[in-house]
Protein backbone atom coordinates (compact mmCIF):
# COMPACT_ATOMS: atom_id res chain seq x y z
CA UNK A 1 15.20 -122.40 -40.83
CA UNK A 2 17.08 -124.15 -37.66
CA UNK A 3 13.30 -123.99 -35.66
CA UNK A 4 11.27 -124.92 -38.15
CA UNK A 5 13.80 -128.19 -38.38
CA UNK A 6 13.63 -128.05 -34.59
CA UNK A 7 10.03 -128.07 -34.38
CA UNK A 8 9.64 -130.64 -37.41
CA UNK A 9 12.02 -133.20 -34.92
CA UNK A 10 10.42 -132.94 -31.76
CA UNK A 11 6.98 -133.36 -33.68
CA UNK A 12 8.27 -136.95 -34.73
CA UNK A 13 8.35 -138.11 -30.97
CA UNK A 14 4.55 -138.07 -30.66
CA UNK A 15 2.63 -141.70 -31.18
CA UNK A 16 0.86 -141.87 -34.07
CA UNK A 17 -1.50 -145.23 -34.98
CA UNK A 18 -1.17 -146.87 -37.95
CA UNK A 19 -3.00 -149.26 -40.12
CA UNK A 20 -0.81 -152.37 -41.37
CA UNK A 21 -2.34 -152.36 -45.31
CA UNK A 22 -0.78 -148.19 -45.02
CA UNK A 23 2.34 -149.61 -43.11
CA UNK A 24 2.71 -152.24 -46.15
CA UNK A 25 2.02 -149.99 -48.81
CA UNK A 26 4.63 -147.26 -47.59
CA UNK A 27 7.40 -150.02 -46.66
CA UNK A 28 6.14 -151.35 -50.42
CA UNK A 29 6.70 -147.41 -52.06
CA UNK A 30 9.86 -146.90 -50.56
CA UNK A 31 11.04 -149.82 -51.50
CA UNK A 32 10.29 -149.67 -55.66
CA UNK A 33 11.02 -145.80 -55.18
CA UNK A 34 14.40 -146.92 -53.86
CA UNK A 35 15.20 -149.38 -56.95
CA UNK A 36 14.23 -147.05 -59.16
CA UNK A 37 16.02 -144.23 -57.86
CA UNK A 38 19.09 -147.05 -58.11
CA UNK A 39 18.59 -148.24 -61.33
CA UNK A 40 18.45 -144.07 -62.63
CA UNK A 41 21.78 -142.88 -60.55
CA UNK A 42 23.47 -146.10 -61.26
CA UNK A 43 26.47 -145.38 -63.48
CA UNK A 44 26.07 -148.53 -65.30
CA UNK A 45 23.14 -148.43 -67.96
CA UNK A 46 23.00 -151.51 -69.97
CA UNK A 47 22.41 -155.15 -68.98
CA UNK A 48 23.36 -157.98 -69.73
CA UNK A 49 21.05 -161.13 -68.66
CA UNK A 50 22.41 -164.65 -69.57
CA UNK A 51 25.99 -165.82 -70.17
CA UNK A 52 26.59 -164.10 -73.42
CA UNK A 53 28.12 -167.45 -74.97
CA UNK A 54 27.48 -166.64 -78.62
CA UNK A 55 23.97 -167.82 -78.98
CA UNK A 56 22.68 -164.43 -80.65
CA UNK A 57 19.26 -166.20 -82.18
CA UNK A 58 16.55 -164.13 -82.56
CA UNK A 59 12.92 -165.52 -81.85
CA UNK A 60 11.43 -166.66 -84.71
CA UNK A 61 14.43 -167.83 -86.73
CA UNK A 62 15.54 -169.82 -83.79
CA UNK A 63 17.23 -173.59 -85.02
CA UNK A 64 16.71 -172.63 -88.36
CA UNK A 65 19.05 -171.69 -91.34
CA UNK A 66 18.92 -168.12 -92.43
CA UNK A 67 19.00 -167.73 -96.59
CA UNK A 68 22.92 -166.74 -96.08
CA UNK A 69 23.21 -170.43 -94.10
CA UNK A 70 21.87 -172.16 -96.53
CA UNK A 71 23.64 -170.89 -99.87
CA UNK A 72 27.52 -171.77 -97.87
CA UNK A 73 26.06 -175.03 -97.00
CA UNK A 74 24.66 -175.84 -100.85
CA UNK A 75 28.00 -174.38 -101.85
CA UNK A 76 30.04 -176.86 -99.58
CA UNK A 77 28.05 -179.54 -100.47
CA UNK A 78 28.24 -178.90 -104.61
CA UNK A 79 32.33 -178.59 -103.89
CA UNK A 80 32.58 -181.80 -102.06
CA UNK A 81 30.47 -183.80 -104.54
CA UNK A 82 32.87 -181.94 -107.37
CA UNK A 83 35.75 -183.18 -105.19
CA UNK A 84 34.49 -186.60 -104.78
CA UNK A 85 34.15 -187.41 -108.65
């Protein structure tokens, strides 16, 4: 095992030519293999993006009541009017 490791390292000294679109596209692979490889092994597995301040809309029903919102606010609205007379 220790030659063929031997011979492997001394084969690495020889000069070797090659193309900058292969140069990019290796440095390019490493690279996203590397952040993968990071985002796998990392110990952390959920994420968070934004500040988390309580705005939980969803989508669609963004800025407007849900049927739950709207009942409390007829119901505050019928006991104020009830409180008014």
């Amino acid at each position: 095992m220790g030659k063929k490791l031997e011979k492997f390292w001394n084969s690495l000294d020889r000069s070797v030519i090659v193309n900058k679109r292969e140069l990019v596209l290796g440095v390019a692979a490493c690279t996203l293999a590397g952040v993968l490889m990071g985002m796998l092994l990392s110990p952390r597995k959920t994420v968070t993006i934004g500040s988390n301040n309580g705005n939980n809309s969803t989508g669609s029903s963004a800025g407007r009541m849900t049927g739950d919102e709207e009942e409390k606010s007829e119901d505050t609205s019928s006991g104020e009017e009830a409180r008014e007379d």
